[in-house]
Each structure stands twice: as structure tokens, then as C-alpha cells.
Protein backbone atom coordinates (compact mmCIF):
# COMPACT_ATOMS: atom_id res chain seq x y z
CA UNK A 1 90.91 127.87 88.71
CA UNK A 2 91.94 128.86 92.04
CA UNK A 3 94.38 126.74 93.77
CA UNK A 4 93.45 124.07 96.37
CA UNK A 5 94.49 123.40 99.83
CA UNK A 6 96.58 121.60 99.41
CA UNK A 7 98.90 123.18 96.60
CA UNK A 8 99.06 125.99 98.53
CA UNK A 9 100.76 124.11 101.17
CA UNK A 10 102.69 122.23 99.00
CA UNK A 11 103.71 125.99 97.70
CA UNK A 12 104.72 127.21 100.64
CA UNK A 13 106.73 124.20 101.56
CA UNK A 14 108.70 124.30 97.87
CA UNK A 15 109.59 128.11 98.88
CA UNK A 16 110.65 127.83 102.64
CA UNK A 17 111.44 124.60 103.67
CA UNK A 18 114.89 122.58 103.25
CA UNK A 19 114.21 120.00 100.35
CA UNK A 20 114.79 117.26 102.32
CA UNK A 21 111.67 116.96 103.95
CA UNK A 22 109.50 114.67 101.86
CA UNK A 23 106.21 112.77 102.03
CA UNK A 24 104.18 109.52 101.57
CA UNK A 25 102.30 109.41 97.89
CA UNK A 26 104.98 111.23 96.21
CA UNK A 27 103.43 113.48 93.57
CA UNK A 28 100.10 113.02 95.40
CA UNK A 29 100.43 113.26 98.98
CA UNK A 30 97.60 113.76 101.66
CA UNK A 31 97.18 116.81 103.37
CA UNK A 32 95.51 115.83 107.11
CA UNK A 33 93.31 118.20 108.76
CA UNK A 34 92.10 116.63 111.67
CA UNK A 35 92.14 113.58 114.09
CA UNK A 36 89.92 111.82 116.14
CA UNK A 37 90.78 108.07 117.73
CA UNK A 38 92.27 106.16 115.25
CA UNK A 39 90.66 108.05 112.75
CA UNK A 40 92.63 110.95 110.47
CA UNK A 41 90.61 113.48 108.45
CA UNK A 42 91.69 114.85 105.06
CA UNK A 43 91.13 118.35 104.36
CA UNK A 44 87.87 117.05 102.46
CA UNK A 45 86.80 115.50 105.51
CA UNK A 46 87.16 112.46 104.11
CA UNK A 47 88.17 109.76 107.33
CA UNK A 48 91.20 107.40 107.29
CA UNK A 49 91.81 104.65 109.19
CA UNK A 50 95.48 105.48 111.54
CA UNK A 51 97.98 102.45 110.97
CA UNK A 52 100.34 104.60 111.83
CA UNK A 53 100.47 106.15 114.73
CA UNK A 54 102.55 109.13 113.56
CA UNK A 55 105.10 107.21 113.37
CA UNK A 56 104.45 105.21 116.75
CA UNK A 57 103.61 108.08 118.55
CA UNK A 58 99.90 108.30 119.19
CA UNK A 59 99.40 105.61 121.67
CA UNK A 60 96.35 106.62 123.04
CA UNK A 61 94.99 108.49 119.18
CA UNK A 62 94.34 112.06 118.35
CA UNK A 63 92.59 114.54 120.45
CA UNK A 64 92.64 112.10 123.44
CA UNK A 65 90.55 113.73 125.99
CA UNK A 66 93.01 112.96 128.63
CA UNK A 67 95.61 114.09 127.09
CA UNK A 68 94.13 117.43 125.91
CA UNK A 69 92.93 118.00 129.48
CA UNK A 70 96.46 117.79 131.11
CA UNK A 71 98.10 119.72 128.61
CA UNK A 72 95.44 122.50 128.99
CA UNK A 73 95.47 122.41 132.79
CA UNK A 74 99.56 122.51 132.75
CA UNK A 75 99.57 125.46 130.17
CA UNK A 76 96.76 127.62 132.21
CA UNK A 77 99.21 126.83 135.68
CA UNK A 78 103.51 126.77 134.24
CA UNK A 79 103.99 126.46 130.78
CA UNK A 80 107.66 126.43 130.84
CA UNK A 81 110.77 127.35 133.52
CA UNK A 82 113.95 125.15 132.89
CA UNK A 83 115.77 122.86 135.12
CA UNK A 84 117.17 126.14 136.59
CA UNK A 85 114.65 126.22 138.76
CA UNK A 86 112.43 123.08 140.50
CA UNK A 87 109.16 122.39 139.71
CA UNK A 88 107.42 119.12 140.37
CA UNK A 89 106.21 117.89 137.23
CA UNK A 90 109.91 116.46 135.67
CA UNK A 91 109.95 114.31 139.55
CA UNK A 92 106.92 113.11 138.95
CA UNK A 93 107.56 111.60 135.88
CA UNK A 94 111.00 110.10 136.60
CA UNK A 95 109.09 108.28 139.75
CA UNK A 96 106.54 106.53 137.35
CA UNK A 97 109.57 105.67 134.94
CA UNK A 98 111.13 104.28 137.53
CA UNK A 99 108.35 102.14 138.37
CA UNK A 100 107.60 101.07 134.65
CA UNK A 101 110.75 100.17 134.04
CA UNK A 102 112.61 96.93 133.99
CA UNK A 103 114.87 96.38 136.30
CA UNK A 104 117.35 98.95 138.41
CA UNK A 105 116.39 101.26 135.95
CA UNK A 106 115.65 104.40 138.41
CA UNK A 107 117.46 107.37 136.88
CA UNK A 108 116.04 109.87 134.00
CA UNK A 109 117.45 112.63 131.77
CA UNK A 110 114.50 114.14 130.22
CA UNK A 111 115.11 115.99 126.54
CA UNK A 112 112.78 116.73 123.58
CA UNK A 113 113.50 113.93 121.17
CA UNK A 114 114.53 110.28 119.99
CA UNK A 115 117.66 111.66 118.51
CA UNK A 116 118.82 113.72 122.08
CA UNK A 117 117.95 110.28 124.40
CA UNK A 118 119.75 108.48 122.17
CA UNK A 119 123.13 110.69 121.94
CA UNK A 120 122.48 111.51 125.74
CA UNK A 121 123.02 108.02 126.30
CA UNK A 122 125.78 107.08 124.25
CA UNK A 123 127.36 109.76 125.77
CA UNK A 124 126.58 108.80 129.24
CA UNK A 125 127.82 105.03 128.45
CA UNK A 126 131.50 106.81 127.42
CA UNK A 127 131.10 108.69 131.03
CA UNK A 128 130.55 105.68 132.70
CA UNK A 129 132.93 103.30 130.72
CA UNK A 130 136.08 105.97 130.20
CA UNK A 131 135.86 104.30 126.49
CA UNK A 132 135.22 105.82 123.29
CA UNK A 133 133.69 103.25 120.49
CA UNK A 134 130.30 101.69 119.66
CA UNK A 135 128.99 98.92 118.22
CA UNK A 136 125.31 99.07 116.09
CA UNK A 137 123.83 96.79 114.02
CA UNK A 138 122.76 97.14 109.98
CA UNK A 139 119.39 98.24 109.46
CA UNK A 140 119.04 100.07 112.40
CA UNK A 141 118.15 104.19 112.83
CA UNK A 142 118.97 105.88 116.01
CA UNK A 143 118.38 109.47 115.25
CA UNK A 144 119.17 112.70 113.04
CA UNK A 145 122.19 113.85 115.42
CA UNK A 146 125.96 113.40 114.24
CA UNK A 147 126.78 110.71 116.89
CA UNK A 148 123.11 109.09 116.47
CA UNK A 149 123.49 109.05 112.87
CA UNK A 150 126.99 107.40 112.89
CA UNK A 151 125.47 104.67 115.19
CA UNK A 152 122.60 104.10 112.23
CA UNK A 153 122.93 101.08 110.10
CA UNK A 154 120.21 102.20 107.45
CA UNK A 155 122.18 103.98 104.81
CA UNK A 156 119.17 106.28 103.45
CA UNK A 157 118.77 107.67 107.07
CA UNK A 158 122.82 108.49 107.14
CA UNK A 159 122.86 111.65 105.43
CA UNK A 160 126.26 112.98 107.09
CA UNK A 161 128.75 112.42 104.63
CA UNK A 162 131.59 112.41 107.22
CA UNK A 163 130.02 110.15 110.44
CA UNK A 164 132.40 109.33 113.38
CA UNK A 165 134.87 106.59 113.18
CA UNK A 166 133.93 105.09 116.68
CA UNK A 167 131.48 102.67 115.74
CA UNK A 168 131.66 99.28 114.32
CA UNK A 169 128.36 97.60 112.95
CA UNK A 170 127.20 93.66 113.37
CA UNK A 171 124.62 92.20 111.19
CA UNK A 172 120.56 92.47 111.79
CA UNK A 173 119.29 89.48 114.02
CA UNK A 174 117.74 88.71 111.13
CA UNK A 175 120.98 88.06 109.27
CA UNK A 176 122.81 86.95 112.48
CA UNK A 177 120.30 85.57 114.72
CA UNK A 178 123.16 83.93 117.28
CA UNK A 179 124.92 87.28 117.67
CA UNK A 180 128.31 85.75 116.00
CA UNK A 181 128.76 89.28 114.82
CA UNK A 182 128.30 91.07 117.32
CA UNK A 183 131.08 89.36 119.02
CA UNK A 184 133.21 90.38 116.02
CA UNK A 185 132.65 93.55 116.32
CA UNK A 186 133.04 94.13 120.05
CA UNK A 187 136.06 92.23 119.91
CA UNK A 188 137.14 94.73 116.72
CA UNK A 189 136.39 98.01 119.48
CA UNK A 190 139.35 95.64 121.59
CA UNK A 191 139.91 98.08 125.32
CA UNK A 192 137.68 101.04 123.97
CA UNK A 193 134.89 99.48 123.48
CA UNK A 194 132.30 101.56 125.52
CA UNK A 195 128.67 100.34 124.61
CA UNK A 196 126.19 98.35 121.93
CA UNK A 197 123.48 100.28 121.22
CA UNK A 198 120.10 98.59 119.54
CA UNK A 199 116.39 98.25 119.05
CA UNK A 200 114.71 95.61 120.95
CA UNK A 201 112.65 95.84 117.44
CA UNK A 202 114.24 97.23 114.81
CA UNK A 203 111.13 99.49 113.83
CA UNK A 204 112.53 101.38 110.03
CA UNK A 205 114.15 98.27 109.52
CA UNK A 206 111.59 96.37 108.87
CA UNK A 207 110.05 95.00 111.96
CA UNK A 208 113.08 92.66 112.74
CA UNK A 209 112.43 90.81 115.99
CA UNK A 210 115.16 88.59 117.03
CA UNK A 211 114.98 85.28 118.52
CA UNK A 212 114.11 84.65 121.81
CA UNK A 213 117.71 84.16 122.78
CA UNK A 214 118.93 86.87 120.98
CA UNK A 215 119.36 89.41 123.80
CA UNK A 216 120.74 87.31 126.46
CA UNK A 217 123.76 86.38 123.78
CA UNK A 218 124.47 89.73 123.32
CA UNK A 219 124.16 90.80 126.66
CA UNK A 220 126.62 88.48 127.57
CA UNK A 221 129.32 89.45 124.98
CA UNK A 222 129.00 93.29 125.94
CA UNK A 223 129.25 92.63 129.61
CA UNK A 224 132.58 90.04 129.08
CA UNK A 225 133.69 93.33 127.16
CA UNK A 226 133.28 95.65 130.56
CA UNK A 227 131.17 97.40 127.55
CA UNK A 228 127.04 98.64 128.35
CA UNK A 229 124.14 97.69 126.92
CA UNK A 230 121.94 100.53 125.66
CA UNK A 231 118.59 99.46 124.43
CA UNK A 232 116.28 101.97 121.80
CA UNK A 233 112.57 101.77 123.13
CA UNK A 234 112.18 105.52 121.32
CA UNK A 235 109.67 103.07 118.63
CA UNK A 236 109.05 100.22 120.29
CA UNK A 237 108.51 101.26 124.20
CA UNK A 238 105.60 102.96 125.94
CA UNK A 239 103.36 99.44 125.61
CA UNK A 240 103.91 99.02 121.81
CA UNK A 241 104.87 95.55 121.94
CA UNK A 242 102.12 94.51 124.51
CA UNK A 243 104.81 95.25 127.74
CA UNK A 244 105.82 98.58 128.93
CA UNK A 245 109.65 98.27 126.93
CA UNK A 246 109.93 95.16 124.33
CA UNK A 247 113.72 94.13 126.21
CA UNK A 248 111.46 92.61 128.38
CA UNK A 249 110.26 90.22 125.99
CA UNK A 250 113.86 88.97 125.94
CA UNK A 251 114.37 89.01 129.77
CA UNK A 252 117.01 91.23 129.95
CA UNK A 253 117.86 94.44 131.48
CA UNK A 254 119.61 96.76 129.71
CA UNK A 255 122.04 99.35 131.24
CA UNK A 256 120.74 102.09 129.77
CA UNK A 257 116.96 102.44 127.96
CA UNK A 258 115.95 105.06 125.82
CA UNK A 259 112.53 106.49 125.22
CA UNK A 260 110.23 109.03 123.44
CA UNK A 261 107.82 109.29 120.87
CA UNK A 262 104.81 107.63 122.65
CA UNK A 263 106.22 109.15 125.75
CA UNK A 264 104.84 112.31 125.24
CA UNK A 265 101.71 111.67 123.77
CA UNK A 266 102.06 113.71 120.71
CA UNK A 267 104.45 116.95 122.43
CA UNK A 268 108.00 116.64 122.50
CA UNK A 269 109.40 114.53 124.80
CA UNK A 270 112.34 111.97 125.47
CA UNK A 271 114.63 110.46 128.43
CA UNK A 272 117.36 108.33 128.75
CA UNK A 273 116.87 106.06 132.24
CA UNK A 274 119.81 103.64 133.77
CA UNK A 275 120.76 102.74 137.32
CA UNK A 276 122.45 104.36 140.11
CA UNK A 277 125.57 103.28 139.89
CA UNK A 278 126.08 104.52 135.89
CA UNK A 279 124.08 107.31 137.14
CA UNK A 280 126.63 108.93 139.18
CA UNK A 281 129.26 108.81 136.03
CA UNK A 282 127.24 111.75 134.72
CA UNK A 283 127.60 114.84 137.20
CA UNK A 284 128.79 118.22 134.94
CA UNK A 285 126.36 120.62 134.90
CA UNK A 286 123.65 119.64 132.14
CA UNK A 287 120.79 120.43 131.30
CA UNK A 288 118.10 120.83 128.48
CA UNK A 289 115.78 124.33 128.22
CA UNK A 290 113.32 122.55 126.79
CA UNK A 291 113.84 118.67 128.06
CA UNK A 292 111.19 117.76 130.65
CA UNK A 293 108.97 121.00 130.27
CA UNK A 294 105.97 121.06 132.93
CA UNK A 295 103.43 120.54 129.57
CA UNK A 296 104.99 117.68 128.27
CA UNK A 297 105.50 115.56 131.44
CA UNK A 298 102.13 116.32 132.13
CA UNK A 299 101.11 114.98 128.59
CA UNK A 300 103.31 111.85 129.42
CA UNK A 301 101.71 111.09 132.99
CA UNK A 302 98.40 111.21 131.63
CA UNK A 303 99.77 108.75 128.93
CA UNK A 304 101.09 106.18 131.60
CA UNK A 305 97.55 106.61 133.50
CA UNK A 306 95.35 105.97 130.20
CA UNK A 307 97.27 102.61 129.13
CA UNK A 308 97.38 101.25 132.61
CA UNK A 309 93.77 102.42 133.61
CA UNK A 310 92.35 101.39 130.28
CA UNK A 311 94.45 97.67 129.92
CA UNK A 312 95.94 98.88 126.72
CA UNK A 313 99.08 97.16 127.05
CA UNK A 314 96.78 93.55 126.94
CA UNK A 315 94.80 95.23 124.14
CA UNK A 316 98.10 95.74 122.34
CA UNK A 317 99.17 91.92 122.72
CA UNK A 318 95.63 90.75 121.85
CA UNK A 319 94.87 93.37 118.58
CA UNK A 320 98.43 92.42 117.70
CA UNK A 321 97.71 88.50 117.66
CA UNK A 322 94.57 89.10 115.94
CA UNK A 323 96.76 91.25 112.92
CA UNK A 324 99.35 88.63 112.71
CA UNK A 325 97.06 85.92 112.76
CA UNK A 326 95.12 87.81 110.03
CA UNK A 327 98.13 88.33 107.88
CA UNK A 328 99.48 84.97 108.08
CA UNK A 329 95.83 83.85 106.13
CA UNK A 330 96.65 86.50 103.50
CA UNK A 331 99.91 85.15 102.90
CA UNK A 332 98.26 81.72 102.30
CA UNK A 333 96.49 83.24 99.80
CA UNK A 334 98.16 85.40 98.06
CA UNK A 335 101.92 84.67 96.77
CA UNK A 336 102.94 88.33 96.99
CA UNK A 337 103.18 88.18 100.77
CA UNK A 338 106.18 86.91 102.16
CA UNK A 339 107.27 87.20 105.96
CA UNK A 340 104.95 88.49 108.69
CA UNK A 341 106.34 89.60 111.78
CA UNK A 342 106.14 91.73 114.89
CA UNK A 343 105.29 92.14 118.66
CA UNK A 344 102.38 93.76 119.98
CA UNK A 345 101.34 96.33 117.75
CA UNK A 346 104.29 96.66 115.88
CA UNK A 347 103.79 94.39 112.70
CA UNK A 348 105.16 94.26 109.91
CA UNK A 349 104.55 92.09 106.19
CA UNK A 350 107.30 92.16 103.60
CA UNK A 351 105.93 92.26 99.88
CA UNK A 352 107.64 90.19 97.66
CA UNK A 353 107.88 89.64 94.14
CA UNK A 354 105.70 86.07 93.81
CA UNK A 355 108.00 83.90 91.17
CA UNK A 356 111.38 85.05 92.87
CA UNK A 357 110.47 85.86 96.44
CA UNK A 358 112.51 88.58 96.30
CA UNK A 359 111.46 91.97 97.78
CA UNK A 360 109.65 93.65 96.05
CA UNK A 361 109.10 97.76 96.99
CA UNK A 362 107.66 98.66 93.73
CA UNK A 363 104.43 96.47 94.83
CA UNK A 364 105.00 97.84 98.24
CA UNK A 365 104.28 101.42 96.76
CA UNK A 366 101.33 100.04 94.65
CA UNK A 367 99.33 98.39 97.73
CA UNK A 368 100.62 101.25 100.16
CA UNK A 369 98.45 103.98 97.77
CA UNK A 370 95.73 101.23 97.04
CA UNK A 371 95.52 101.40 100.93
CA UNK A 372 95.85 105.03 101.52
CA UNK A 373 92.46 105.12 98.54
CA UNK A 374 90.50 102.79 100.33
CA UNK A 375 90.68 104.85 103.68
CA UNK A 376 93.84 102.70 105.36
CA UNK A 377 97.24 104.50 106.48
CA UNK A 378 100.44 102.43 106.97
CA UNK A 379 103.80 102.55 107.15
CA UNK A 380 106.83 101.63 104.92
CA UNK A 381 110.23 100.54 105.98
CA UNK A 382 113.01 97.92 105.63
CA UNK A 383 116.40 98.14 104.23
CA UNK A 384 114.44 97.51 100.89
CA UNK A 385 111.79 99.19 101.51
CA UNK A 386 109.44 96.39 100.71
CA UNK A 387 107.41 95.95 104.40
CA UNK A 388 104.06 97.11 104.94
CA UNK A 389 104.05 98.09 108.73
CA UNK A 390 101.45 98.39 110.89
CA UNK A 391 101.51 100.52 114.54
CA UNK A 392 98.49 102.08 114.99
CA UNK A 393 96.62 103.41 118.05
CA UNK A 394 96.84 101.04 121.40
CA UNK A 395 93.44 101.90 121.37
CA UNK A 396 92.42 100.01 117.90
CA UNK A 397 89.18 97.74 117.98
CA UNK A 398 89.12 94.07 116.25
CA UNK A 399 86.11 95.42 114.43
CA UNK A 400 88.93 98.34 112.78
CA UNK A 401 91.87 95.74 112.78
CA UNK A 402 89.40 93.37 110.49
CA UNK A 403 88.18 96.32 108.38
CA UNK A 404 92.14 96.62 107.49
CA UNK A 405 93.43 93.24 106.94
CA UNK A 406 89.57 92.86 104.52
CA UNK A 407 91.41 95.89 102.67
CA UNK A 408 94.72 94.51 102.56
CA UNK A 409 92.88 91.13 100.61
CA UNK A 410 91.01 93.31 98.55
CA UNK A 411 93.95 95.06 97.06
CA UNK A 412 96.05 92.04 96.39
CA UNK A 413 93.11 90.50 95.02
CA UNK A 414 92.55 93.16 92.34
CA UNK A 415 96.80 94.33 92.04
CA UNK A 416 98.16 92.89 88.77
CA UNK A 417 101.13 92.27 91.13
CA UNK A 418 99.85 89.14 92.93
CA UNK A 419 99.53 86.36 90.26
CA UNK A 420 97.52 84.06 92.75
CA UNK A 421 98.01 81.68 96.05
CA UNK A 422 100.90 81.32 97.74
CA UNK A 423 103.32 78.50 96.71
């Protein structure tokens, strides 16, 4: 029997790729072909429903015609030239970050990833500050770089075996929801303490919003420090959580804000944006070949355009409302449910073992593939790996957000895992 699709993929991955790239499904794992919407295409052609987002990237869906049309018209005009050399596009888009942004926020560095905006402005907060340490929290993940990766709290995502002895870490909201140790640990970085990096929501650890005080707390214990406060919107910005950046949920203004993923609907794109006055700390030649490319600010102005034209970021609060609200009657009825959480379109449901509460990842797995079978993609993160997460399209319908939380009752219902209501 010849071999299918997808083992020849598989086959070509097991000879050329590094091992540690690995996928959803484990020894069965779906090979996509096409997208459309919300909608993700196996190479069967069977349809499943995006819960994803790519990882919160497709804010507007696959083969958005907006989208396609920019990136076509760039391409056919200046496909590439460098900050070498002006062109308009890379203005452009720092002008509509400006105005999308909270605060004094008026200043971009455009490069091609989470992992560079995030290192590009840890960096610039050491410019700025003349100090050398950092302080992250647990559960966090910053990025794939050496710095980025030293600042990550999530031990499976901090594969250098030798990261940087500048940073100290303070516990999850979750764990620390009064910012007690973050205080700690400023106070442990004493005169060198340069910057606190987080997520408004942390996104692979589990969803984690903080309280509604949270922020301003630790705002206020960076800034006694002389230290900056750098907030990660590479997840959780670009509308996600129903406003442009999820800070401003929290009311504060960070120093420095970091963004991609959503940014650049689908090509690579990222920026770091602060004010002025840190601004001007950063003036050695710099650059990125690649970093604010005429094809991928295009991509990202169109993106702005469709979610303010189309009122995605109220669809995002509304669809988002109408998930939790779903998932909170799912947890009344089925024990294996614990907490729900999220902003926006960022949700997230931890699975727990019923008689212990405990989590529980093993069930995680078993609802994630009942899911996957039934047609629904989501995500799975946590520091146990036990939440089913949800950040699909800003474009999603209530008529697709109901067909997925029906699914979601369906499985429990029939998974040997659940042993009935919710105590």
C-alpha cells in the first residue's frame, strides 16, 4: 500500500528537521491543507472548526480577502528593501500604532517575531535604565531567544541549559494576586534592577488573568524601583481581549509594549513601541533586514482596518462573554471542569480530576482529541498542562461558538473521565 499524505510528510520531517519540533495528537497528528474563516481543512477535506487561531495569530481567519489583497498588491509594487533605504510602508504603520496604543506610547521598532520584540525591548529597558537585571513571573513564556528564554517562567519552554543570571522570578497572579512577590524580587535586583517584564494574560500559562488591581500594584513597585514596566501583548494584543492591548483592562500604561503574532496577520511581523523620552536611550545604528518589510506592514494595516471597520474588537468582548458564560454551565454540570477564565477571546477551562480537583492533563489530552474528532481545534497550556484554551478567529459567530461549547458537553458526557455533576 502506497503511503499517505500524510506519512510522507511526517517522513520528510523525521529525516530533515531538528527533533524538537513536535505536534498536537502525538502519534496521530493532523495534517491541514487549507483554510477558510474559521474553518481549517484536512488533507481529506474534511472541515474543522479554528479554536485556535494559530496560536493567536489569525485574527481576522485564513485566506482573509483583505489581507490576501494587500499582500498581493505590496508584492506586485516592493517586496522587500531594508531600513537602508526609506520606503513608506514601516511609517505608516508606526502612525496607526501610535494611535492604537495606550498612552505615550508613540515609538516602534519593527522585527519579525515575538521572541525579537521581546529581547528588543528588554534590551532597550537596560539602554534606558543603565541597569542590568529583570524580574518575570512563573508560568510565563517570552520567546525562543537566550535573553527571552531566561526571562520565561515555564520550565518546558526553557530549553537553554545555561540561561542568564539577570533575572529574578515572582509568583503567577494567580499564586500572588497582591504582587507581594514581585516586590521581593525587585527589591532582590537592589540598584540594577532595570525592568519587569509580563503578560497582561499569561496566554501558555494557562489563561491567568490577574485581578483588577493587579497591574497598578506592580506598576507602582517597578516605578519606586526607577525600574520599567514592559508589558507582552505578542498573545494577548491586536483586540484579543476585546481592547486593542489587554494592559488596558488594568488601566495602566506600560513603558514599553510588545507586539506580534496577530500583528501581521499571518506573515512575520513584530515591534516593540514606548515613549519618547525611553525612545531616545536607543540611538546605535540598528536595524533588522527583514523587520518591518513593505509586505508585512501592509498585511498588518489591512489587519488594523478589518477589526476597526468590521467592530471586531466588540465582537471579541461579546463572543467571549457568550464562551465563558457557556463554560461556566458546563462546569455546573460536569465535575471534571474546574476554573474558567479569560478576557475577550482568550479563554481558558482547566480540567481537573473530579474526586481530588486536582489537574488533571491526562483528561485534558482525552477531551482535546475527542474535540479534534468531532471537527473542534483548541489549544493546551498551563504549567500542568491541564487547560483547554480557546482563541479563535475575532471573526467567530455565536452560531460556531455554540456548536463548540455543544461539543465540549458531548465529550464529557460520554468520557469515562467525568463521573457526573459538579460538587
Amino acid at each position: 500500500m502506497s503511503p499517505s499524505a500524510l506519512d510522507l510528510v511526517l517522513g520528510r520531517e523525521r529525516r530533515h528537521l531538528i527533533p524538537c519540533v513536535h505536534h498536537f495528537f502525538g502519534e496521530e497528528p493532523l495534517l491541514l491543507a487549507r483554510g477558510e474563516g474559521v474553518w481549517l481543512f484536512d488533507e481529506h477535506g474534511r472541515r474543522h472548526l479554528d479554536l485556535c487561531s494559530g496560536i493567536s495569530v489569525m485574527a481576522l481567519g485564513q485566506a482573509d480577502p483583505d489581507i490576501a489583497k494587500a499582500i498581493a498588491t505590496q508584492t506586485r509594487r516592493l517586496q522587500h528593501a531594508c531600513t537602508v533605504f526609506v520606503t513608506e510602508e514601516y511609517g505608516l504603520l508606526a502612525e496607526r500604532l501610535a494611535q492604537i496604543a495606550p498612552g505615550e506610547l508613540t515609538r516602534s521598532f519593527f522585527v519579525n517575531s515575538g521572541s525579537e520584540a521581546n529581547e528588543g525591548a528588554l534590551l532597550l529597558a537596560r539602554l534606558a535604565t543603565g541597569r542590568r537585571r529583570f524580574v518575570s513571573l512563573t508560568s510565563s513564556l517570552h520567546g525562543r531567544t537566550h535573553l527571552t528564554m531566561s526571562v520565561t517562567g515555564l520550565p518546558m519552554w526553557r530549553t537553554d541549559p545555561h540561561p542568564s543570571d539577570c533575572v529574578e522570578f515572582a509568583p503567577s497572579p494567580l499564586e500572588d494576586p497582591v504582587a507581594e512577590g514581585v516586590a521581593r524580587a525587585v527589591e532582590a535586583c537592589g540598584d540594577d534592577f532595570a525592568a519587569l517584564i509580563a503578560e497582561p494574560i499569561q496566554g501558555n500559562g494557562g489563561i491567568a488573568v490577574p485581578p483588577r488591581d493587579y497591574f497598578e500594584h506592580v506598576a507602582r513597585i517597578v516605578r519606586a524601583a526607577g525600574g520599567l514596566l514592559i508589558a507582552d501583548e505578542v498573545q494577548s494584543g491586536m483586540g484579543r481581549s476585546g481592547r486593542w492591548f489587554a494592559v488596558e483592562h488594568w488601566g495602566v500604561t506600560p513603558d514599553i509594549l510588545t507586539v506580534a503574532k496577530a500583528l501581521g496577520g499571518g506573515t512575520p511581523l513584530g515591534a516593540f513601541i514606548t515613549t519618547d523620552a525611553i525612545a531616545r536611550a536607543y540611538t546605535k545604528p540598528a536595524g533588522s533586514t527583514l523587520g518591518g518589510n513593505p509586505v508585512s506592514c501592509r498585511a498588518a494595516l489591512a489587519v488594523i482596518g478589518a477589526i476597526e471597520r468590521r467592530g471586531l474588537l466588540a465582537n471579541a468582548r461579546e463572543r467571549g462573554a457568550q464562551l465563558m458564560d457557556g463554560l461556566r454551565g458546563l462546569q455546573a454540570q460536569h465535575a471534571a471542569i474546574g476554573d474558567v477564565r479569560g478576557l475577550g477571546l482568550m479563554v481558558g477551562a482547566e480540567i481537573v480530576e473530579p474526586a481530588t480537583r486536582e489537574p488533571d492533563p491526562a483528561g485534558l489530552e482525552r477531551l482535546h482529541r475527542a474535540l479534534r474528532h468531532r471537527g473542534f481545534l483548541c489549544g493546551k497550556t498551563g504549567a500542568h498542562r491541564n487547560v483547554l484554551t480557546f482563541q479563535p478567529p475575532l471573526i467567530i459567530t455565536p452560531s460556531q461558538i455554540d456548536s463548540a461549547l455543544e461539543a465540549i458537553g458531548a465529550c464529557l458526557t460520554s468520557s469515562t473521565a467525568d463521573v457526573g455533576p459538579a460538587r
